[in-house]
Protein backbone atom coordinates (compact mmCIF):
# COMPACT_ATOMS: atom_id res chain seq x y z
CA UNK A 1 3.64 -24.81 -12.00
CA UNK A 2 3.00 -23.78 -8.38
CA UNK A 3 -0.29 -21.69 -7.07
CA UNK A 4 -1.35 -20.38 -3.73
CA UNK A 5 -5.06 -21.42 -2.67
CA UNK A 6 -6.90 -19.32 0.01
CA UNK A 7 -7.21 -22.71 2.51
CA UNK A 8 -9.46 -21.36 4.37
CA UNK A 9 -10.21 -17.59 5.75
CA UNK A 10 -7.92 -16.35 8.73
CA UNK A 11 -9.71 -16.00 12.71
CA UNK A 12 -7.54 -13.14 13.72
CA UNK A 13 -3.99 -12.64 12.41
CA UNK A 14 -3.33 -14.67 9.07
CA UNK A 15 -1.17 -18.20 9.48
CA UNK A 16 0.31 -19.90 7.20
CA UNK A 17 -2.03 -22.46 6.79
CA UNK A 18 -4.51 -20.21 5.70
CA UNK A 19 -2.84 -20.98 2.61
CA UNK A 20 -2.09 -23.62 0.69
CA UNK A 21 0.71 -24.25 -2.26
CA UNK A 22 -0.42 -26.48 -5.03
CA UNK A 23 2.12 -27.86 -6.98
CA UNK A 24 1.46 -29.20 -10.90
CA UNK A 25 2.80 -31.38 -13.49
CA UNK A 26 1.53 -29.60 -16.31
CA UNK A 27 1.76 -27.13 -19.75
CA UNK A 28 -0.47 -24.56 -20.07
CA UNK A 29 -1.66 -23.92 -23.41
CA UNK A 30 -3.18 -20.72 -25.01
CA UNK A 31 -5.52 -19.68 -27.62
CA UNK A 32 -5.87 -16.71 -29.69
CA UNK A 33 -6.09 -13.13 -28.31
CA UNK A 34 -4.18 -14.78 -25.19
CA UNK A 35 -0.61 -14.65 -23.62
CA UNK A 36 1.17 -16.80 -21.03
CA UNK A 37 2.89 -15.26 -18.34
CA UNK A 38 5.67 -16.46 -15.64
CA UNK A 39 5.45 -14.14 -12.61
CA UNK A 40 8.90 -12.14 -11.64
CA UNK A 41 7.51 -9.83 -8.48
CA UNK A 42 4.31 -10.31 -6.20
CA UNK A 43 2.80 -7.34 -3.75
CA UNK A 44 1.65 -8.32 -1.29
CA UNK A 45 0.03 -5.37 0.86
CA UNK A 46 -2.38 -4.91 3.37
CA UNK A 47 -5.78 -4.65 2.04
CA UNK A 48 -5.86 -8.28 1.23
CA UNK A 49 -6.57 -8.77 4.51
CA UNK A 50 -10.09 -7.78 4.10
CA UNK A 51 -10.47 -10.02 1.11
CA UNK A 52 -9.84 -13.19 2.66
CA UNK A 53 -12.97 -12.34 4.95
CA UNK A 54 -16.24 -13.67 4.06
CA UNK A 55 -17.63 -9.67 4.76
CA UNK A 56 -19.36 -6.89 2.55
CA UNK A 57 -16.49 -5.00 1.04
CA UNK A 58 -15.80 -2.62 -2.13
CA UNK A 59 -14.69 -6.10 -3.96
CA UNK A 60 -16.05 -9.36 -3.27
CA UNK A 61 -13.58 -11.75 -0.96
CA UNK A 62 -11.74 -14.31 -2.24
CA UNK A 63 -13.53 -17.88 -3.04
CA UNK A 64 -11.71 -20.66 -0.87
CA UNK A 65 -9.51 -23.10 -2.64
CA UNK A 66 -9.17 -20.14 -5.48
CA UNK A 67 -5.76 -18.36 -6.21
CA UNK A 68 -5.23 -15.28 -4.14
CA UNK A 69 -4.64 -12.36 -6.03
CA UNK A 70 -2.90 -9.44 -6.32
CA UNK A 71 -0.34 -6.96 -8.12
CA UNK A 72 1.82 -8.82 -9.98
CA UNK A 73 4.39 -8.21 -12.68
CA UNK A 74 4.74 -11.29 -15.06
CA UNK A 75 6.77 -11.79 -18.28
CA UNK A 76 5.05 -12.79 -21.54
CA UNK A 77 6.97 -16.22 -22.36
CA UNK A 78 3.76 -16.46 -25.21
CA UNK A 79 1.76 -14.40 -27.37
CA UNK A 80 -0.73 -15.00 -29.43
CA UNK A 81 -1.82 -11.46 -29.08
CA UNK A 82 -1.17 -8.61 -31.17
CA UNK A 83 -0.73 -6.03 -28.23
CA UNK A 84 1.72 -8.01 -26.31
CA UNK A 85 4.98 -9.42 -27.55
CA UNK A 86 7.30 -12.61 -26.25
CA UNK A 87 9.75 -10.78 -23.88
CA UNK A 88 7.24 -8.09 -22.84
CA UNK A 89 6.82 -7.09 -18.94
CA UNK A 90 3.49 -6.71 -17.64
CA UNK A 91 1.68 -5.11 -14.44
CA UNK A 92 -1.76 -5.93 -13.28
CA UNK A 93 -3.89 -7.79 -11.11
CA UNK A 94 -3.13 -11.55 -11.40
CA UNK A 95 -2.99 -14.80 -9.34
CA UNK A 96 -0.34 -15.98 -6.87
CA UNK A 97 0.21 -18.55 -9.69
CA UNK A 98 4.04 -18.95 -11.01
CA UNK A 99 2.50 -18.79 -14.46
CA UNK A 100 -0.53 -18.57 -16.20
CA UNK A 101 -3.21 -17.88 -18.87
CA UNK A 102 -4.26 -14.07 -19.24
CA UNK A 103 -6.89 -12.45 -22.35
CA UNK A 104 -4.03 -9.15 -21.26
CA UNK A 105 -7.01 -7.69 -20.03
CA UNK A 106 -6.22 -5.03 -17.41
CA UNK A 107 -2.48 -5.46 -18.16
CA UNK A 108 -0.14 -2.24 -18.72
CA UNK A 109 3.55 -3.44 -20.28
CA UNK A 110 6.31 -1.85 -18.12
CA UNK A 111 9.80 -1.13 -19.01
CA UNK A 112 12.33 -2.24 -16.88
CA UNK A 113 14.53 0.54 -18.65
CA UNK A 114 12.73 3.11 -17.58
CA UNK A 115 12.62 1.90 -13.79
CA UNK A 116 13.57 -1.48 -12.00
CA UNK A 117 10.41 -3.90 -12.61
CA UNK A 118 9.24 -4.01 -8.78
CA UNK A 119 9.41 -0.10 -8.85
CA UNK A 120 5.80 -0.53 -10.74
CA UNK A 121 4.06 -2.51 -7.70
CA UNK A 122 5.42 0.14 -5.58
CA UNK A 123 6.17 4.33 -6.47
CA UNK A 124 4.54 3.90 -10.02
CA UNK A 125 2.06 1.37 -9.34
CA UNK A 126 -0.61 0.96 -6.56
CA UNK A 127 1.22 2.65 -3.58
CA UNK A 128 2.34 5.58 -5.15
CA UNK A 129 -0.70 6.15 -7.04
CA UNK A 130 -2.66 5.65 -3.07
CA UNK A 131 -0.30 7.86 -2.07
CA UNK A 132 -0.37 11.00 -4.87
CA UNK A 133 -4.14 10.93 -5.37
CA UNK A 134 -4.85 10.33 -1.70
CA UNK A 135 -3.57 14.02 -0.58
CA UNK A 136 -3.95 15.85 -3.28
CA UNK A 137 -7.44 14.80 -3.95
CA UNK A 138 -8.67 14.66 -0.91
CA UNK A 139 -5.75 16.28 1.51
CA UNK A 140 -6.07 19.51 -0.31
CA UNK A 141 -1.88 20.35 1.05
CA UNK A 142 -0.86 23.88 1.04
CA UNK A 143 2.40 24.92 1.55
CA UNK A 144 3.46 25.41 5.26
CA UNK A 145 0.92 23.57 6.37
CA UNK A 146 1.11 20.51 9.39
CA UNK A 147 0.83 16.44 8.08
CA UNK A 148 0.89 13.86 10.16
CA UNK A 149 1.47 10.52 8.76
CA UNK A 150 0.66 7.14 10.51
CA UNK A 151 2.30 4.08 9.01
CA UNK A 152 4.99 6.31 7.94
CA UNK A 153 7.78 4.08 6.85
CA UNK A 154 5.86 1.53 4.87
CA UNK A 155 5.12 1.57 1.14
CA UNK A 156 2.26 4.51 0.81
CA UNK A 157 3.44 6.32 4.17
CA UNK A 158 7.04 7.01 2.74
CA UNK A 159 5.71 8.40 -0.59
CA UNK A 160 2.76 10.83 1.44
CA UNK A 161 5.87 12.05 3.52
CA UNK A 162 7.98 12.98 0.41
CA UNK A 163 5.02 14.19 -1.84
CA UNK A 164 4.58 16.52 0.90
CA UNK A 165 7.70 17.98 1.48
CA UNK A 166 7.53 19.05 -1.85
CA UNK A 167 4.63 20.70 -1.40
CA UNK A 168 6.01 22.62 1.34
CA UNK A 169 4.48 21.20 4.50
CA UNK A 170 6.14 20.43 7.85
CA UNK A 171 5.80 16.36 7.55
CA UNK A 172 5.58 14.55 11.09
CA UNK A 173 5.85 10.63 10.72
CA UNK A 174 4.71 8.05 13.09
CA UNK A 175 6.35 4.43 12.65
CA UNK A 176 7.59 1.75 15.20
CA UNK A 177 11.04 1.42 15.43
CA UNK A 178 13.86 3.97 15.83
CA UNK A 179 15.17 2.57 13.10
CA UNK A 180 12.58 3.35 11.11
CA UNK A 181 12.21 7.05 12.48
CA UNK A 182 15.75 7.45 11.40
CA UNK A 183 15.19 6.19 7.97
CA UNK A 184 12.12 8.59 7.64
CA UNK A 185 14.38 11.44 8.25
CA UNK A 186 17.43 10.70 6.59
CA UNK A 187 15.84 9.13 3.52
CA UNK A 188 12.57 10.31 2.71
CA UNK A 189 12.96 14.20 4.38
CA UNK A 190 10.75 13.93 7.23
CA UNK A 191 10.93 16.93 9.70
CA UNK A 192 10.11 14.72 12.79
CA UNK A 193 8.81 11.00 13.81
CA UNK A 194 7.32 9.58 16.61
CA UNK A 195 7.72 5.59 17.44
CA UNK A 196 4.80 4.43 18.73
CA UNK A 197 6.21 1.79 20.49
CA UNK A 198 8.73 3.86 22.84
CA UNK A 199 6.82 6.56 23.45
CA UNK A 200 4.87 7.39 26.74
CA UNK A 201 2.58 9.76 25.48
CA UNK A 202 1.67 9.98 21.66
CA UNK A 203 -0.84 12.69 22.44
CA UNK A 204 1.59 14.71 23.94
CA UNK A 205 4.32 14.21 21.40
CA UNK A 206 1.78 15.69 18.47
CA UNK A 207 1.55 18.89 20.38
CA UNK A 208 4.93 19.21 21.09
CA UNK A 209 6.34 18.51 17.40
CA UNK A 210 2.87 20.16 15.54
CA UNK A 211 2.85 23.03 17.96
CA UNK A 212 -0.02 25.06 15.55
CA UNK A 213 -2.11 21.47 15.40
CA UNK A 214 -2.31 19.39 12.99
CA UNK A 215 -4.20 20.17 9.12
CA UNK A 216 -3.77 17.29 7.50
CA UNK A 217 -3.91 13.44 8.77
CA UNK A 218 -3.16 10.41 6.41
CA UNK A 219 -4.29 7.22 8.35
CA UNK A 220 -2.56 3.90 7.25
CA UNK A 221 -3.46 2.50 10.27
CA UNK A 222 -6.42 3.29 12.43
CA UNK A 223 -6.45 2.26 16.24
CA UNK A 224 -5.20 4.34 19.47
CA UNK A 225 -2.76 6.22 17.30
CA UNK A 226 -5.29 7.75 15.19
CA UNK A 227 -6.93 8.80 18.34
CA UNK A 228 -4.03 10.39 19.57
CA UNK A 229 -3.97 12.67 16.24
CA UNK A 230 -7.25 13.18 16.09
CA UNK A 231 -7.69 15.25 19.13
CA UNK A 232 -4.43 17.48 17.73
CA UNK A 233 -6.34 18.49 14.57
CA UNK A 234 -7.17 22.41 13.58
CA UNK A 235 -10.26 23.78 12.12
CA UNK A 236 -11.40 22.92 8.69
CA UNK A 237 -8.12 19.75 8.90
CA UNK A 238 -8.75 16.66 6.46
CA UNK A 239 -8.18 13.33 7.32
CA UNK A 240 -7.40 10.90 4.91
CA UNK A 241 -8.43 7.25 5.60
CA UNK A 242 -6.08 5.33 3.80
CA UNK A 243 -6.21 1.85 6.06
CA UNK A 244 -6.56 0.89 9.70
CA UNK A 245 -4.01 -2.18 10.01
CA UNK A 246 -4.16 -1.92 13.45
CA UNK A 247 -7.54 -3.04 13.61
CA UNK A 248 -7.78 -5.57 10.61
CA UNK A 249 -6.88 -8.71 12.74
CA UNK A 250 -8.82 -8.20 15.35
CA UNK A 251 -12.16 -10.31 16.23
CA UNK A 252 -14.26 -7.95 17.79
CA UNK A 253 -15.12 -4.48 17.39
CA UNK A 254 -13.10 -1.83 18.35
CA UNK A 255 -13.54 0.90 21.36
CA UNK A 256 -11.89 4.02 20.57
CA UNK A 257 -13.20 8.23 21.03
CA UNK A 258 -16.74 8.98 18.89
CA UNK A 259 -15.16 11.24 16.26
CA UNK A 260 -18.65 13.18 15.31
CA UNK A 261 -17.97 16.25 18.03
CA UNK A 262 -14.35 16.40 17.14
CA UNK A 263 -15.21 16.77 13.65
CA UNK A 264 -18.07 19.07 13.82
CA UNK A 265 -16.17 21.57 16.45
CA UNK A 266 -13.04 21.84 14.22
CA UNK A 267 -15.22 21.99 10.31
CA UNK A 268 -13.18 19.05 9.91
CA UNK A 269 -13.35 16.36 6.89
CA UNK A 270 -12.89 12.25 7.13
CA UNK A 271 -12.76 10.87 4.00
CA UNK A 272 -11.95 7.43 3.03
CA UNK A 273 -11.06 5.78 -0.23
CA UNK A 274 -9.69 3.35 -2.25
CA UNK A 275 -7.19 4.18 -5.17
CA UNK A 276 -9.56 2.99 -8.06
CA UNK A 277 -11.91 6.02 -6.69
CA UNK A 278 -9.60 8.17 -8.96
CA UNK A 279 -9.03 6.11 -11.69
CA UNK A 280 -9.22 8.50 -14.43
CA UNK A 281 -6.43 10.74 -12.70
CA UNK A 282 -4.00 7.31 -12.63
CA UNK A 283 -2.24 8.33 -16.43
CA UNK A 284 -1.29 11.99 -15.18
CA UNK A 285 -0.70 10.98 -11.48
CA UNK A 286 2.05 8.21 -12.85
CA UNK A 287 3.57 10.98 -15.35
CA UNK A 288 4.08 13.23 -12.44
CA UNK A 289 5.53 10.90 -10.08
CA UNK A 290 7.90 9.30 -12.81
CA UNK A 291 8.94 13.30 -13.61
CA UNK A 292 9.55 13.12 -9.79
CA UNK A 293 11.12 10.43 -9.34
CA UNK A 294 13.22 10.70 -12.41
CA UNK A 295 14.31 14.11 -11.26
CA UNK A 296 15.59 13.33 -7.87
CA UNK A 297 12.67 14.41 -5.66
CA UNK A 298 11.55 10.76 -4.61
CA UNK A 299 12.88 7.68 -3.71
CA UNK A 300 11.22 4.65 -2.64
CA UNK A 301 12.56 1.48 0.04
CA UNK A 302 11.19 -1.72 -0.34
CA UNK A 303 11.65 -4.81 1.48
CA UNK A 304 12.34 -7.82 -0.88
CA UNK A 305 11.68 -11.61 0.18
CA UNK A 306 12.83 -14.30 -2.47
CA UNK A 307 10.49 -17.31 -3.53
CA UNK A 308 7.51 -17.92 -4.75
CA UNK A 309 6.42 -20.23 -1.57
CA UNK A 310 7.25 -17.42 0.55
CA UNK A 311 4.68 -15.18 -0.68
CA UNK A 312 2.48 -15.79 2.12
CA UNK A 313 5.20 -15.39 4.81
CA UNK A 314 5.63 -11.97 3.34
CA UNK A 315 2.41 -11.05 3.70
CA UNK A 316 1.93 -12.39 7.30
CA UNK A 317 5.09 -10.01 7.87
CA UNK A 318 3.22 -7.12 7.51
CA UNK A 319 1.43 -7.24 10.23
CA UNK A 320 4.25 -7.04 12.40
CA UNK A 321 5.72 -4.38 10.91
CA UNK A 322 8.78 -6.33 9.25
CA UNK A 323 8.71 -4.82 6.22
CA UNK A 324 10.84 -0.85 5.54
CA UNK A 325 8.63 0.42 2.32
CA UNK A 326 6.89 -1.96 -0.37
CA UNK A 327 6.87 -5.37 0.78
CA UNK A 328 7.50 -7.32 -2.93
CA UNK A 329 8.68 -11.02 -3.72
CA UNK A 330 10.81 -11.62 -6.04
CA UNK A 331 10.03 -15.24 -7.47
């Protein structure tokens, strides 16, 4: 059995010795009302980033020399619960641990019939739950309306841009690769992208592919960019915080433009969130994206890393934008 320990909390940009693989010699037993589960696919996504700080968040960080956790689908190998059977596949929060002992609580079973099993970390779990309950609840989209999307090509961005454009808005995308602009528009249905990394004036690009200004704003990543967008908005826009990954390394506070005037001149909301916010929405949100996605409309890229020792590689890739959708390992 092999785990992943928080070694100590990252100064910056995670390393790989912020981690630590523990390797044991052993058999985990169960008792009643429990299963035991090997893990086939780990997320790993952003927001743990936070969590391996020692800071004040909406969940408390992780404990050094404790598993690191996060979305996980495992198979039951044991049950000696009724809900769950031998053979079963389950999604929920659960250790970087290649198996282990679980009561099922906070478990859904999956079926890998109905969608490929890493499909539930990504468009039917987590991301495209962020994604779905994220503009509708608090992007209020109507059709022909202006989105701009930062983070466009990774895991939640991709899924905003399509929900969208089946909502009937004009969907601008910002990513940082041609590549990736490409992919947003040949894939996913983008109208237009702009790559952050090429281009000389981000500002200027907003007006000239969001010529009416901008309504709605989905921020996966904070920083300069979000500056750039912010100063594009129209009256009574919405911007969604999502994340800020530009900002999540860094060791000192950030500078950018005091949003209060801009906000107050254009009747403009800035809402943030986390996913769990909307929890009682997750049952209908996941019918209508598996109707979606069953019928066509959506489509999902992920980028999949093999090995459970690589889990923390993976994660350490997101930060530099390696990864084209979900970023999953497959163990």
């Amino acid at each position: 059995m092999k785990t992943i320990l928080l070694n100590n909390r990252p100064q910056g940009k995670p390393t790989t010795s912020n981690f630590k693989v523990v390797k044991e010699d052993k058999i985990l037993s169960i008792n009643k009302g429990e299963i035991l589960l090997e893990a086939a696919y780990v997320s790993v996504d952003p927001y743990l980033r936070g969590r391996m700080s020692d800071a004040k968040s909406y969940v408390p960080p992780f404990e050094l020399n404790k598993p690191v956790q996060s979305g996980v689908v495992a198979k039951v190998i044991v049950s000696n619960n009724e809900k769950f059977a031998e053979g079963d596949y389950v999604s929920g929060l659960l250790n970087w641990q290649t198996q282990q002992v679980s009561t099922g609580e906070g478990l859904t079973i999956v079926d890998e019939n109905k969608a490929p099993l890493s499909a539930y970390l990504g468009i039917l779990g987590m991301t495209g739950l962020t994604a779905f309950l994220g503009l509708q609840e608090i992007g209020k989209p109507k059709a022909g309306e202006t989105i701009v999307i930062s983070g466009a090509a990774g895991a939640v961005g991709s899924v905003v841009g399509q929900i969208a454009k089946i909502l009937g808005l004009h969907v601008i995308g910002i990513a940082g690769t041609d590549e990736k602009i490409d992919l947003l528009k040949s894939k996913f249905g983008f109208d237009a992208g702009i790559n952050y990394n090429t281009s000389s004036d981000i500002n200027a690009d907003i007006k000239k592919l969001a010529p009416n200004g901008v309504d709605i704003y989905f921020d996966n990543v904070g920083g300069a960019i979000s500056d750039s967008v912010l100063v594009n908005i129209n009256r009574f826009a919405r911007i969604i915080i999502c994340g800020a990954i530009s900002t999540y390394n860094e060791t000192e506070a950030s500078k950018g433009i005091r949003v209060q005037t801009t906000l107050v001149k254009n009747s403009a909301l800035m809402q943030g969130f986390i996913v769990s916010d909307f929890a009682a929405k997750f049952p209908a949100a996941i019918q209508q994206l598996a109707t979606w996605l069953g019928a066509g409309k959506l489509t999902y890229t992920e980028t999949i890393v093999e090995g459970f020792d690589n889990i923390p590689n993976a994660f350490i890739d997101l930060f530099e934008g390696k990864n084209k959708g979900k970023m999953i390992v497959k163990i």
